[in-house]
PDB file of N, CA and C in Angstrom:
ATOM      1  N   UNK A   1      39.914 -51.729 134.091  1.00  0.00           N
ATOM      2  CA  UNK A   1      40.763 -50.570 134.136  1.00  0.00           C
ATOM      3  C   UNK A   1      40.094 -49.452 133.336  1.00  0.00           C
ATOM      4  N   UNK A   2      40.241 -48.078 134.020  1.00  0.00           N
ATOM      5  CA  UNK A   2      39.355 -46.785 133.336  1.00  0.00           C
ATOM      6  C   UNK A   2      40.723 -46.877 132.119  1.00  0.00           C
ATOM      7  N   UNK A   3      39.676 -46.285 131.171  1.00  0.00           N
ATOM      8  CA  UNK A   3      40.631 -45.649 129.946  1.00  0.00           C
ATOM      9  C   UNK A   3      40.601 -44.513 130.622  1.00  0.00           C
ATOM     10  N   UNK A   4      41.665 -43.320 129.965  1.00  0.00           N
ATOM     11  CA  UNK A   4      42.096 -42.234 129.795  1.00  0.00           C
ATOM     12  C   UNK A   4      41.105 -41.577 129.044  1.00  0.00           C
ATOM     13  N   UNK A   5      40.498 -40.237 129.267  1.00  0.00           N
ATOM     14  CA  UNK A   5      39.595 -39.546 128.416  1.00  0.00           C
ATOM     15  C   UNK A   5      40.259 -38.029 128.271  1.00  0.00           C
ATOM     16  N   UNK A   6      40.338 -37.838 126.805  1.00  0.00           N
ATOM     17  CA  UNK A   6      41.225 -36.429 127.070  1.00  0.00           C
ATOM     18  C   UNK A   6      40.403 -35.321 127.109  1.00  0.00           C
ATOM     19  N   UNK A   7      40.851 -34.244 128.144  1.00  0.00           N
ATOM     20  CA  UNK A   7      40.332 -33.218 128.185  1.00  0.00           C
ATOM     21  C   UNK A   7      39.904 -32.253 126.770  1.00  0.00           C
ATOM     22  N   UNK A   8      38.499 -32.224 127.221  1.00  0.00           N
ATOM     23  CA  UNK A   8      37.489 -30.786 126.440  1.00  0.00           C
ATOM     24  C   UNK A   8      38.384 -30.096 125.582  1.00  0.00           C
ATOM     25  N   UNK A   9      38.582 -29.418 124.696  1.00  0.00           N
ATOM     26  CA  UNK A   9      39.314 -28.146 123.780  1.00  0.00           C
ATOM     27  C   UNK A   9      38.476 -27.179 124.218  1.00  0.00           C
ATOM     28  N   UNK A  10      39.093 -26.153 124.819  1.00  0.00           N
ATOM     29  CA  UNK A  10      38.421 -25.062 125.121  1.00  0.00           C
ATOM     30  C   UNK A  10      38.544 -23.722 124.341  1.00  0.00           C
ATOM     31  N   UNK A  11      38.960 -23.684 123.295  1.00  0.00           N
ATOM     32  CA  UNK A  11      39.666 -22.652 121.983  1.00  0.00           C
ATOM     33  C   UNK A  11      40.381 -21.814 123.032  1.00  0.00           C
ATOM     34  N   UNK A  12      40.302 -20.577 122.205  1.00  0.00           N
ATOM     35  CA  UNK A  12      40.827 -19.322 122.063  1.00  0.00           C
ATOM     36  C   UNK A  12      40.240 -18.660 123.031  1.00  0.00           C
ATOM     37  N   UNK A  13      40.948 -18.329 124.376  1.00  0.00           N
ATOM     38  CA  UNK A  13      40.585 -17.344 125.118  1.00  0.00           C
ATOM     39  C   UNK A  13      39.347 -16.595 125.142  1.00  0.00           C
ATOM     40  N   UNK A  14      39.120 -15.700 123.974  1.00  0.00           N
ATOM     41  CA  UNK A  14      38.374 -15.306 123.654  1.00  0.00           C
ATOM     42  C   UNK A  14      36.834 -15.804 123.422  1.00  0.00           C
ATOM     43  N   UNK A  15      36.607 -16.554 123.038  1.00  0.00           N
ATOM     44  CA  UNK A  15      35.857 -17.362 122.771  1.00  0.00           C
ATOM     45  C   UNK A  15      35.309 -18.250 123.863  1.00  0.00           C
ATOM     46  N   UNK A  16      35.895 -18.280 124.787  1.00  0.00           N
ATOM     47  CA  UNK A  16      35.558 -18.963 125.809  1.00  0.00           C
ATOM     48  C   UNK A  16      34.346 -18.171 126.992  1.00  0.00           C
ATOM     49  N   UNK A  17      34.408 -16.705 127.006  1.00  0.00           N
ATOM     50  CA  UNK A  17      33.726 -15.450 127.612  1.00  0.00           C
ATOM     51  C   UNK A  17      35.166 -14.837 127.838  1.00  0.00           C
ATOM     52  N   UNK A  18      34.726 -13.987 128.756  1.00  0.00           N
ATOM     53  CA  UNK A  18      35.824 -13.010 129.321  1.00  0.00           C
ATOM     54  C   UNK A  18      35.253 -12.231 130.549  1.00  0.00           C
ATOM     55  N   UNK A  19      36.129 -12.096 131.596  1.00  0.00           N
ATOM     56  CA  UNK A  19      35.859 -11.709 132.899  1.00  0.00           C
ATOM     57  C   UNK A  19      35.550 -10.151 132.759  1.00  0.00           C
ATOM     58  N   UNK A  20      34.836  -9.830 133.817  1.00  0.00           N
ATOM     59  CA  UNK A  20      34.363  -8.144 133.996  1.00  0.00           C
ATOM     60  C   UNK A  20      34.589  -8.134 135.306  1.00  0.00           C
ATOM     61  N   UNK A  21      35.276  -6.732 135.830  1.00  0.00           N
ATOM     62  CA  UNK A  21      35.593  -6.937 137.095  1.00  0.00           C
ATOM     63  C   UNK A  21      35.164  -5.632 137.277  1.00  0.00           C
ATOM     64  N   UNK A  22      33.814  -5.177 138.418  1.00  0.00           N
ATOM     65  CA  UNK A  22      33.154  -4.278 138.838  1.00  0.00           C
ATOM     66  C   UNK A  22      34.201  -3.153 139.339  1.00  0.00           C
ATOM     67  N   UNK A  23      33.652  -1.733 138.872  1.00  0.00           N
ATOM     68  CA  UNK A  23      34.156  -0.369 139.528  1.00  0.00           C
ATOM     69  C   UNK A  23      34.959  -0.490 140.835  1.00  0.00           C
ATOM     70  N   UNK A  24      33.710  -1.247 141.622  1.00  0.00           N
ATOM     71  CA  UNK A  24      33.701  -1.062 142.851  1.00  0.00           C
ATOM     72  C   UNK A  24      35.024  -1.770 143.393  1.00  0.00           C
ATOM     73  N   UNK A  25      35.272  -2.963 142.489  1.00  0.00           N
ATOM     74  CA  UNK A  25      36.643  -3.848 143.203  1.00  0.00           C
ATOM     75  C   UNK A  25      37.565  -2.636 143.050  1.00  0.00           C
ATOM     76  N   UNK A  26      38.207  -2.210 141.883  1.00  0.00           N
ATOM     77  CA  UNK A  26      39.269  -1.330 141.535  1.00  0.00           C
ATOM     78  C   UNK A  26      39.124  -0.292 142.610  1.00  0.00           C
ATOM     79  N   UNK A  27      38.157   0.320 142.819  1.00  0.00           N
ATOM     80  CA  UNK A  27      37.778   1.468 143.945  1.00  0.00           C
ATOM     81  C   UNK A  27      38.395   0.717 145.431  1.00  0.00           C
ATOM     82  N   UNK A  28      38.183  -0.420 145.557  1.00  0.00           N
ATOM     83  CA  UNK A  28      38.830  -1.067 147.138  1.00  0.00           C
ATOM     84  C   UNK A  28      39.916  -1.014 147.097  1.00  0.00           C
ATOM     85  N   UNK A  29      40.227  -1.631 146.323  1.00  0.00           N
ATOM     86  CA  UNK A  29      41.729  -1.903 145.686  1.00  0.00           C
ATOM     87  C   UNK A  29      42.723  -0.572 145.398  1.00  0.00           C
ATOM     88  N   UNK A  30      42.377   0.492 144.960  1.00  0.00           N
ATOM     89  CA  UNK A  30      42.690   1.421 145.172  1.00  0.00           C
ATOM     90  C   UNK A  30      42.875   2.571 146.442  1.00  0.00           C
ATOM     91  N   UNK A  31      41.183   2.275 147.100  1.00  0.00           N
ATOM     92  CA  UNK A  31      41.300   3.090 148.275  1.00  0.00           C
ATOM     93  C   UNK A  31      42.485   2.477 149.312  1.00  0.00           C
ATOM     94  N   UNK A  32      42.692   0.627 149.487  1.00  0.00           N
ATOM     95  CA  UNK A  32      43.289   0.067 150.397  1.00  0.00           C
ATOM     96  C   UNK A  32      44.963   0.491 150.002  1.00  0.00           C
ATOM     97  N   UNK A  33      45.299   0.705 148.297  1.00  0.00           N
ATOM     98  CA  UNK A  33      46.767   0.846 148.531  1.00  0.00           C
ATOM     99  C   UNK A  33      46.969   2.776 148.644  1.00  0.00           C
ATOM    100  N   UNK A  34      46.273   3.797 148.728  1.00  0.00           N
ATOM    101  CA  UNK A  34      46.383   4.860 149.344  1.00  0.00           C
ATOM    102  C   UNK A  34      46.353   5.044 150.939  1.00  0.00           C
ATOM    103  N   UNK A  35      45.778   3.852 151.376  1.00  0.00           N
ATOM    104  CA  UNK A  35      45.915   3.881 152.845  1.00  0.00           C
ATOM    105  C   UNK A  35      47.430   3.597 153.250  1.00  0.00           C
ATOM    106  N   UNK A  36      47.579   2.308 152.227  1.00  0.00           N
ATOM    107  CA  UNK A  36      48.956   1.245 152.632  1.00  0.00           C
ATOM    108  C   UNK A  36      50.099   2.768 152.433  1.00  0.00           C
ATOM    109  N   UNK A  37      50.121   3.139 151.688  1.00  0.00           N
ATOM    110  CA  UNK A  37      51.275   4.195 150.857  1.00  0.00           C
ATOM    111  C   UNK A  37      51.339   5.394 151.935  1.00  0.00           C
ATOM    112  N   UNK A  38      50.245   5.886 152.487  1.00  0.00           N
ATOM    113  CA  UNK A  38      50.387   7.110 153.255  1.00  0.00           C
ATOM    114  C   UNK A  38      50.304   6.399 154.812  1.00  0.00           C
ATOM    115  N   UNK A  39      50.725   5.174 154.858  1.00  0.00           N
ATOM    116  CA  UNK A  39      50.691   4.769 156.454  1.00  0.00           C
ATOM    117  C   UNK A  39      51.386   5.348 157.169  1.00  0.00           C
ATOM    118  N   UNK A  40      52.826   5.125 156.852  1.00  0.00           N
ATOM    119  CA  UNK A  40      53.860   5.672 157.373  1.00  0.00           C
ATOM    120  C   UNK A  40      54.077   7.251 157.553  1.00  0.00           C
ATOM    121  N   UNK A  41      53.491   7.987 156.685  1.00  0.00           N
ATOM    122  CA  UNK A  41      53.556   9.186 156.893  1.00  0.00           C
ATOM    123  C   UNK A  41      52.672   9.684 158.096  1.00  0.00           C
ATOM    124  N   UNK A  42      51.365   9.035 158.817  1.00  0.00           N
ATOM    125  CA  UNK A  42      50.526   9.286 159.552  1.00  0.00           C
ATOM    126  C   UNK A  42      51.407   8.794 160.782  1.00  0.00           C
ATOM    127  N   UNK A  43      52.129   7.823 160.775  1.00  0.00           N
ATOM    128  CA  UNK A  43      52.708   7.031 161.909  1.00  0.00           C
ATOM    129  C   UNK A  43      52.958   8.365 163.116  1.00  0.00           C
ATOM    130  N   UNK A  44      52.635   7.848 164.271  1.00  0.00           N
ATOM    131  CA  UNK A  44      53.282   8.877 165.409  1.00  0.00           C
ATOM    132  C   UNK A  44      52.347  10.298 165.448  1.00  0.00           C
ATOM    133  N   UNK A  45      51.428  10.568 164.662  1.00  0.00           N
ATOM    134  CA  UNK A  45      50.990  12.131 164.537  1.00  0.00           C
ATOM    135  C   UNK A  45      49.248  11.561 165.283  1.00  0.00           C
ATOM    136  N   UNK A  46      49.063  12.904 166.224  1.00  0.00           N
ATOM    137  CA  UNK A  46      47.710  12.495 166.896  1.00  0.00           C
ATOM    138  C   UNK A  46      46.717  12.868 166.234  1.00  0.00           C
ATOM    139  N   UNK A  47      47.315  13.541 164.618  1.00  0.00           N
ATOM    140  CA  UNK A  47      46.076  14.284 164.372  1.00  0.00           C
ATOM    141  C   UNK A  47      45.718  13.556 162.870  1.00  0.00           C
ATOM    142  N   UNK A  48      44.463  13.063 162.601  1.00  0.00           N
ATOM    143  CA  UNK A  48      44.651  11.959 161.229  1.00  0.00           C
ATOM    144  C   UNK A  48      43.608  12.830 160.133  1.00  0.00           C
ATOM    145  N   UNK A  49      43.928  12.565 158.655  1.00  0.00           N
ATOM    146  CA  UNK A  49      43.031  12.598 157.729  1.00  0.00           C
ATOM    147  C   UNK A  49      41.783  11.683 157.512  1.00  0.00           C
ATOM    148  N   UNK A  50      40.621  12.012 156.872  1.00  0.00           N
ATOM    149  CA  UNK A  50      39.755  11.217 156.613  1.00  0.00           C
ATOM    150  C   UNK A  50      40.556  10.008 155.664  1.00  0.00           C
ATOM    151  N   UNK A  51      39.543   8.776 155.453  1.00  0.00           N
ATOM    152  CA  UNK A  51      39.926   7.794 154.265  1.00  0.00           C
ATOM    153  C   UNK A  51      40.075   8.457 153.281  1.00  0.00           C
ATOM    154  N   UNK A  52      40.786   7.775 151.987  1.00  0.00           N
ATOM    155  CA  UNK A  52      40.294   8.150 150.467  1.00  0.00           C
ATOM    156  C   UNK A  52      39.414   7.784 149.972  1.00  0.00           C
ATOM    157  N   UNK A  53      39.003   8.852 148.892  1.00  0.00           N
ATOM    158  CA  UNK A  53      37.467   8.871 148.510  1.00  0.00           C
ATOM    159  C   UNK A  53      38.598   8.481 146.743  1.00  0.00           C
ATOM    160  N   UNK A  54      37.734   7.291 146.420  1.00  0.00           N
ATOM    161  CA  UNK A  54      38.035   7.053 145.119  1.00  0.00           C
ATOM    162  C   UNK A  54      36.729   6.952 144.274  1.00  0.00           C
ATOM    163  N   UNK A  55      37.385   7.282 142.840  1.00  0.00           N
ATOM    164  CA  UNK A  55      36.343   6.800 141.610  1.00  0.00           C
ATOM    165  C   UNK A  55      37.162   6.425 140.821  1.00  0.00           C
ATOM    166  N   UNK A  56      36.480   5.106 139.749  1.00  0.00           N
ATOM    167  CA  UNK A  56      37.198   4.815 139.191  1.00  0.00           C
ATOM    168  C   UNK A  56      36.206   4.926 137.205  1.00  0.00           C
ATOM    169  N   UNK A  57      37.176   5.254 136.171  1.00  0.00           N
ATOM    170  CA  UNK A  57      36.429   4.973 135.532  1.00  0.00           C
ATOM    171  C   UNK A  57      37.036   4.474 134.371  1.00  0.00           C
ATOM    172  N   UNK A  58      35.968   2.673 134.209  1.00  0.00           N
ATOM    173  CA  UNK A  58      36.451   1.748 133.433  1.00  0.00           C
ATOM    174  C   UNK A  58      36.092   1.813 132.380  1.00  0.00           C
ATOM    175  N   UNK A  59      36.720   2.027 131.318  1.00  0.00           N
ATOM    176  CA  UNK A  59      36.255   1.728 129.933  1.00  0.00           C
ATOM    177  C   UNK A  59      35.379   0.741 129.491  1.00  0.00           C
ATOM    178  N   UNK A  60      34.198   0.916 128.531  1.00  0.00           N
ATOM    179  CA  UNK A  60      33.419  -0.825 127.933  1.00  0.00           C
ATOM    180  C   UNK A  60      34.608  -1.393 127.252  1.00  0.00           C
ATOM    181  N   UNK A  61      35.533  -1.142 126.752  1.00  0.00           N
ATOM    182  CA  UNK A  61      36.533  -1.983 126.078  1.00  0.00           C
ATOM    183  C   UNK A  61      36.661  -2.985 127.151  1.00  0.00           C
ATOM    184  N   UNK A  62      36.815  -4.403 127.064  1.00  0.00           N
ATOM    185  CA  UNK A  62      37.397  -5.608 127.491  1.00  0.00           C
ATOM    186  C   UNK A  62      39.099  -5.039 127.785  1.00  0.00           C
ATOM    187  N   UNK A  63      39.861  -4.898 127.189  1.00  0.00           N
ATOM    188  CA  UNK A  63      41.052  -4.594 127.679  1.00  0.00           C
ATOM    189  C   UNK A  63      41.499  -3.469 127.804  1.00  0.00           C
ATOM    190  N   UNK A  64      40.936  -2.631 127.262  1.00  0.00           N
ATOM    191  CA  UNK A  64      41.588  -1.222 128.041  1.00  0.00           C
ATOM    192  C   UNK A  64      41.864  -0.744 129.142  1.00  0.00           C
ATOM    193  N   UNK A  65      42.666   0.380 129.505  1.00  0.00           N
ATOM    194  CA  UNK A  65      43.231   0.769 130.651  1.00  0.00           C
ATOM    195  C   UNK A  65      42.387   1.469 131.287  1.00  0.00           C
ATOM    196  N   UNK A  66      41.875   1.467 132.570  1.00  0.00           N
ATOM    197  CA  UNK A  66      41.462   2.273 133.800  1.00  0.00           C
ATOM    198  C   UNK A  66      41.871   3.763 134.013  1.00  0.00           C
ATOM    199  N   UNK A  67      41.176   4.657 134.475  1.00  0.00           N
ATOM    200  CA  UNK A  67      41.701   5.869 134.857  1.00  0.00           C
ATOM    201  C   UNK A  67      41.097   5.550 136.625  1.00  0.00           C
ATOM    202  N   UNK A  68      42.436   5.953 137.132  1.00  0.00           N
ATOM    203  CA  UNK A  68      41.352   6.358 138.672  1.00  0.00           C
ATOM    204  C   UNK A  68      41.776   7.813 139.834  1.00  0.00           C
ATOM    205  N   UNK A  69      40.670   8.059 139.819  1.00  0.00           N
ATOM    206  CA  UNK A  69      40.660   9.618 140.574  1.00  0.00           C
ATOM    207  C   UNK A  69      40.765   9.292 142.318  1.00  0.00           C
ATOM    208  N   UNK A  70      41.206   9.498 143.183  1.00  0.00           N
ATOM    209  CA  UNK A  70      41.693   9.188 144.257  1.00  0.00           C
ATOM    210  C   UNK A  70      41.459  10.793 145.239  1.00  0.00           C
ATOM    211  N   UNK A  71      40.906  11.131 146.081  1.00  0.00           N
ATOM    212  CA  UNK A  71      40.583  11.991 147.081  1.00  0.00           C
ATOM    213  C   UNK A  71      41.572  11.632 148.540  1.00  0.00           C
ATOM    214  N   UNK A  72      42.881  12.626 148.806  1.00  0.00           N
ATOM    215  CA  UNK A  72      43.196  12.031 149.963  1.00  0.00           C
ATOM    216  C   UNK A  72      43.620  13.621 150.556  1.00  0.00           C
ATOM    217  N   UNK A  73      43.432  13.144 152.253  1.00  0.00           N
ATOM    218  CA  UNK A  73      44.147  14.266 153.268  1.00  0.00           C
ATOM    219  C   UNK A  73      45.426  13.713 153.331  1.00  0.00           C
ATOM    220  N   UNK A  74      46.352  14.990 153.487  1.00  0.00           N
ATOM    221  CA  UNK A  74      47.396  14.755 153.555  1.00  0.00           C
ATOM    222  C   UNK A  74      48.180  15.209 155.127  1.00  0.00           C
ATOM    223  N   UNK A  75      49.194  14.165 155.924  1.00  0.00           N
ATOM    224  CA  UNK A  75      49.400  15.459 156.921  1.00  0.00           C
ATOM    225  C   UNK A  75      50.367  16.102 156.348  1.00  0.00           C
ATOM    226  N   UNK A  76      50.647  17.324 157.303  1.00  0.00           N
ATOM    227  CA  UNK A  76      51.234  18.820 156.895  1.00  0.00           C
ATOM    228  C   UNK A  76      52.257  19.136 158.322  1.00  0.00           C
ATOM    229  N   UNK A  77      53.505  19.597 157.973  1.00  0.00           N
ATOM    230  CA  UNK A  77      53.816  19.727 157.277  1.00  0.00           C
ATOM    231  C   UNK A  77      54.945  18.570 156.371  1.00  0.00           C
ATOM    232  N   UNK A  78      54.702  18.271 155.092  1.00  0.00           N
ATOM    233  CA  UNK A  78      55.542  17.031 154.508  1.00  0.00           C
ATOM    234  C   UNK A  78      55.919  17.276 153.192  1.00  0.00           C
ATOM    235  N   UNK A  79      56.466  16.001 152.633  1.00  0.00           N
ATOM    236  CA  UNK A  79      56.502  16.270 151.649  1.00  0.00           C
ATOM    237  C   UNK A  79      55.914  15.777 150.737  1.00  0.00           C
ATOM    238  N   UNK A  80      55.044  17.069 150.070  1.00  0.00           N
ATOM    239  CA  UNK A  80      53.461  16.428 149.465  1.00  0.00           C
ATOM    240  C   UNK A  80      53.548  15.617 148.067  1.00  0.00           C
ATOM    241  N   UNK A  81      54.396  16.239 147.053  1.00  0.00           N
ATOM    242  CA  UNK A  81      55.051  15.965 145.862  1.00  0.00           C
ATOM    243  C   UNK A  81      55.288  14.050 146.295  1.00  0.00           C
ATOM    244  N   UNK A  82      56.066  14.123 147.476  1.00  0.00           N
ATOM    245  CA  UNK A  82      56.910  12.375 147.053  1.00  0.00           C
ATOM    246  C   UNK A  82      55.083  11.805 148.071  1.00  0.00           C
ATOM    247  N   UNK A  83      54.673  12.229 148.490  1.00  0.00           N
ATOM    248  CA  UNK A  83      53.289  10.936 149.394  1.00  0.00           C
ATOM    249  C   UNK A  83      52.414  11.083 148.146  1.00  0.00           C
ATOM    250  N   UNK A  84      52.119  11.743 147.415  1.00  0.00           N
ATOM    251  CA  UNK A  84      51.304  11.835 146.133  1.00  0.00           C
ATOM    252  C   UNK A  84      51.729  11.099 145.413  1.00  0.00           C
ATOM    253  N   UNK A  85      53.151  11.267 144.803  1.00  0.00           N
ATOM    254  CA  UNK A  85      53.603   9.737 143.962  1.00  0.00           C
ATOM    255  C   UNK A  85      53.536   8.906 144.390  1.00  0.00           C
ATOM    256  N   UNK A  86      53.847   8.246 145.948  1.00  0.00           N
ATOM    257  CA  UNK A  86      54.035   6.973 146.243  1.00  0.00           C
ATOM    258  C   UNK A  86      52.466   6.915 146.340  1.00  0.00           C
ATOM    259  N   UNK A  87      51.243   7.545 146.527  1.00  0.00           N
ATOM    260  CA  UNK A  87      50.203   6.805 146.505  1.00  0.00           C
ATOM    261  C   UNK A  87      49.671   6.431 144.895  1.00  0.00           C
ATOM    262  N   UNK A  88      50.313   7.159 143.767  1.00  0.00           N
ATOM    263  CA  UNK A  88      49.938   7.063 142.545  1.00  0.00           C
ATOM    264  C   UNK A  88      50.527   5.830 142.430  1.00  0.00           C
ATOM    265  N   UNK A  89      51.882   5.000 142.917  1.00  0.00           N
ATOM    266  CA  UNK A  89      53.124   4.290 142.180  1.00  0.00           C
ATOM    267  C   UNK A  89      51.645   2.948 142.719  1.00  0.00           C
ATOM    268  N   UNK A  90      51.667   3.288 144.050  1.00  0.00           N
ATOM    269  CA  UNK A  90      50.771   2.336 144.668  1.00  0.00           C
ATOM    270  C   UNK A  90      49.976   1.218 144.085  1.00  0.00           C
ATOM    271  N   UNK A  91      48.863   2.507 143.942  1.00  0.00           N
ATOM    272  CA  UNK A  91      47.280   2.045 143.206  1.00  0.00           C
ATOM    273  C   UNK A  91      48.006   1.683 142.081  1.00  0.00           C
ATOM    274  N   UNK A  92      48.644   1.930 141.183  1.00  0.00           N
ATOM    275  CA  UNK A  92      49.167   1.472 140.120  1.00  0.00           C
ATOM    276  C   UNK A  92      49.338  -0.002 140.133  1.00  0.00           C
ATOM    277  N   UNK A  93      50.346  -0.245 140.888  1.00  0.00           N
ATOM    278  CA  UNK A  93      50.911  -1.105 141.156  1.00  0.00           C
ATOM    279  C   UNK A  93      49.940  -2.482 141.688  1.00  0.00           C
ATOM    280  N   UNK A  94      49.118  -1.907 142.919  1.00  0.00           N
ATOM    281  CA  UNK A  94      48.021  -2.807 143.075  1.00  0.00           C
ATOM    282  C   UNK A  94      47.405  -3.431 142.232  1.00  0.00           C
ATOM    283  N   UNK A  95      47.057  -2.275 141.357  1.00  0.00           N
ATOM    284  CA  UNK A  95      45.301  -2.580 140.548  1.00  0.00           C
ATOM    285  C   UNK A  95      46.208  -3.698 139.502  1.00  0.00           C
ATOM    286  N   UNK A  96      47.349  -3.608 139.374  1.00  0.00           N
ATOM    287  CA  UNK A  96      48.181  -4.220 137.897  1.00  0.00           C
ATOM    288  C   UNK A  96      48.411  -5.462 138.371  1.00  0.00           C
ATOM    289  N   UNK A  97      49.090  -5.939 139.815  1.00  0.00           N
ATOM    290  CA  UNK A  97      49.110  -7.146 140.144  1.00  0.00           C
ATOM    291  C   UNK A  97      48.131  -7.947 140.312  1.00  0.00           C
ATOM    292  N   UNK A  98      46.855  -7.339 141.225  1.00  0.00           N
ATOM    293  CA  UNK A  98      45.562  -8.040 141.929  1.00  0.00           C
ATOM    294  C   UNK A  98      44.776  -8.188 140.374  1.00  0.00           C
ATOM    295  N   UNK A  99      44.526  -7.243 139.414  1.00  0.00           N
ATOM    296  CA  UNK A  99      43.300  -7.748 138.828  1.00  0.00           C
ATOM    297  C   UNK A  99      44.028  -7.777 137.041  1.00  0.00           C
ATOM    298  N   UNK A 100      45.464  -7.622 136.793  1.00  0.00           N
ATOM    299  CA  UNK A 100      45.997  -7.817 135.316  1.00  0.00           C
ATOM    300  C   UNK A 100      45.598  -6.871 134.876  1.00  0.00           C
ATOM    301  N   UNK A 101      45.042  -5.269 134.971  1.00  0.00           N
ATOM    302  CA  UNK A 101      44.068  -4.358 134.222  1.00  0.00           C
ATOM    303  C   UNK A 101      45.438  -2.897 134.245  1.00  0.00           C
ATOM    304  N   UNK A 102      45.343  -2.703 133.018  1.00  0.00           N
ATOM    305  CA  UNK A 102      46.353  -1.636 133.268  1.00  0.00           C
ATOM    306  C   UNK A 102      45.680  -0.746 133.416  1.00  0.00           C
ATOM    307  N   UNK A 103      46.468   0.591 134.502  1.00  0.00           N
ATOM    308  CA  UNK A 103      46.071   2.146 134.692  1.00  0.00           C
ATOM    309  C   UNK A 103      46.809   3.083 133.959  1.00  0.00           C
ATOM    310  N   UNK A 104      45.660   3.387 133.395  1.00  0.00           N
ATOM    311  CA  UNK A 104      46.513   4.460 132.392  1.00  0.00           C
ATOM    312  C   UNK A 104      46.919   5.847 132.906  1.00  0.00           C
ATOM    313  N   UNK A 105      46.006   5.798 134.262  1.00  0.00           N
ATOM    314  CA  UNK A 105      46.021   7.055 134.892  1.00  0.00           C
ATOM    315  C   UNK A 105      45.818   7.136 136.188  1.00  0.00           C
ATOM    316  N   UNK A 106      46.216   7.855 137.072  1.00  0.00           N
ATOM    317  CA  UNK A 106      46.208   7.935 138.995  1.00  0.00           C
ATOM    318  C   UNK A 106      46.006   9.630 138.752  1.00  0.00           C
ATOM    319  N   UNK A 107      45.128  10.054 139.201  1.00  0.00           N
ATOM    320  CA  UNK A 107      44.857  11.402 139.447  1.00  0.00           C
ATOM    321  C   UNK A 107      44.346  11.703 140.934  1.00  0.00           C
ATOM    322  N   UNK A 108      46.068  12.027 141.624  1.00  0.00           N
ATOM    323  CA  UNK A 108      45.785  12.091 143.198  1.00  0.00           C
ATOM    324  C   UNK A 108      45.441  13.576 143.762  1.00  0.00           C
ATOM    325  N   UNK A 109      44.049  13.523 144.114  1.00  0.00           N
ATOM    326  CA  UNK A 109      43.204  14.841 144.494  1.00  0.00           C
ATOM    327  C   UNK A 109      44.011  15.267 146.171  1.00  0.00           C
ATOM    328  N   UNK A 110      44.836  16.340 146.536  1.00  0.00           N
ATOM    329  CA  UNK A 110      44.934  16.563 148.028  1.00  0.00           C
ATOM    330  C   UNK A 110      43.639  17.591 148.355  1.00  0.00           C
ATOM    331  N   UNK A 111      42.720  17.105 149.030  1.00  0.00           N
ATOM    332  CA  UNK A 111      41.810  17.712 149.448  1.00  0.00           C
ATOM    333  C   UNK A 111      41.742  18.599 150.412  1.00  0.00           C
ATOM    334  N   UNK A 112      42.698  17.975 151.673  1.00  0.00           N
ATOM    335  CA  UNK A 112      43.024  18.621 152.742  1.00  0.00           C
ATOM    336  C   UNK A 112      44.466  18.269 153.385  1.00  0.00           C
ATOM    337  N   UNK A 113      45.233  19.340 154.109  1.00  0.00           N
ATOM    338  CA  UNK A 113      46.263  19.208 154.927  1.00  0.00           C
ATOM    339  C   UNK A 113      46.443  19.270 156.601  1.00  0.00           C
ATOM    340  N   UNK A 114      46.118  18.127 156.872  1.00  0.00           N
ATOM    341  CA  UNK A 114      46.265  18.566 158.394  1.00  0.00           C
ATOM    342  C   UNK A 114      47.090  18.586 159.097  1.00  0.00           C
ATOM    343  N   UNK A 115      47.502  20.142 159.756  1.00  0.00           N
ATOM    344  CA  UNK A 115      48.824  19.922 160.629  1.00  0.00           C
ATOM    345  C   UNK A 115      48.801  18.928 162.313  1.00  0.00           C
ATOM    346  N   UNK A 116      49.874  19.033 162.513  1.00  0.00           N
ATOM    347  CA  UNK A 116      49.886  18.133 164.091  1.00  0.00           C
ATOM    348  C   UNK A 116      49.375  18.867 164.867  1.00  0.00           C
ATOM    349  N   UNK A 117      48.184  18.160 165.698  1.00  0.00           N
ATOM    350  CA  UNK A 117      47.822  19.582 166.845  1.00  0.00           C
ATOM    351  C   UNK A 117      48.744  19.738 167.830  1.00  0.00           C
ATOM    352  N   UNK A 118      49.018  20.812 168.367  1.00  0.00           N
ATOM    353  CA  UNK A 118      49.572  20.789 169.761  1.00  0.00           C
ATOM    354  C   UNK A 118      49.186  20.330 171.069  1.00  0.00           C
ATOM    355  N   UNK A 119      49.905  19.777 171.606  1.00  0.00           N
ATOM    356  CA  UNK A 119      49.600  19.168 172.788  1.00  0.00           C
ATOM    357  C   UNK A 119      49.880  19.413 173.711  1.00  0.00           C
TER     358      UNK A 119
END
């Protein structure tokens, strides 16, 4: 019969390493919930904005908070005030569930407004 062998001590979190999670994820992760957030507002209109253009910039601190700058078209005519928050509440919201990293900041750029063309 095997004996029982007890598991390794692995200390203190810390001590163990600590994860780094590249620009570039937060930047997906961000660009994908500005898409998700302004879906509905595009719904039905023939005329579309480019993607969002994101940057993100992470602090060397291990736990500090994220800032991220976000580039989006908006259509026109709407209401720009509430699709700007819901894409800020968004990325927020994303980046906090998917990777545990708080945002200290959403700075949503409207670059452009495009109205519906006529048809």
């Amino acid at each position: 019969m095997a004996a029982l062998v007890p598991a390794p001590a692995h200390g203190e979190p810390g001590a163990r390493g600590r994860l780094r999670i590249a620009d570039r994820v937060y930047a997906r992760i961000a660009a994908r919930a500005a898409r998700e957030a302004l879906a509905d507002a595009w719904q039905g209109r023939t005329a579309r904005g480019g993607p969002p253009r994101v940057s993100v910039n992470a602090p060397t601190a291990p736990s500090a908070p994220i800032t991220v700058r976000v580039a989006v078209d908006l259509p026109f005519p709407a209401d720009l005030t509430a699709l700007a928050r819901a894409v800020r509440d968004r990325i927020s919201a994303d980046v906090r569930a998917l990777t545990a990293t708080r945002v200290a900041e959403v700075v949503v750029v409207v670059e452009h407004l495009v109205p519906e063309v006529a048809g």
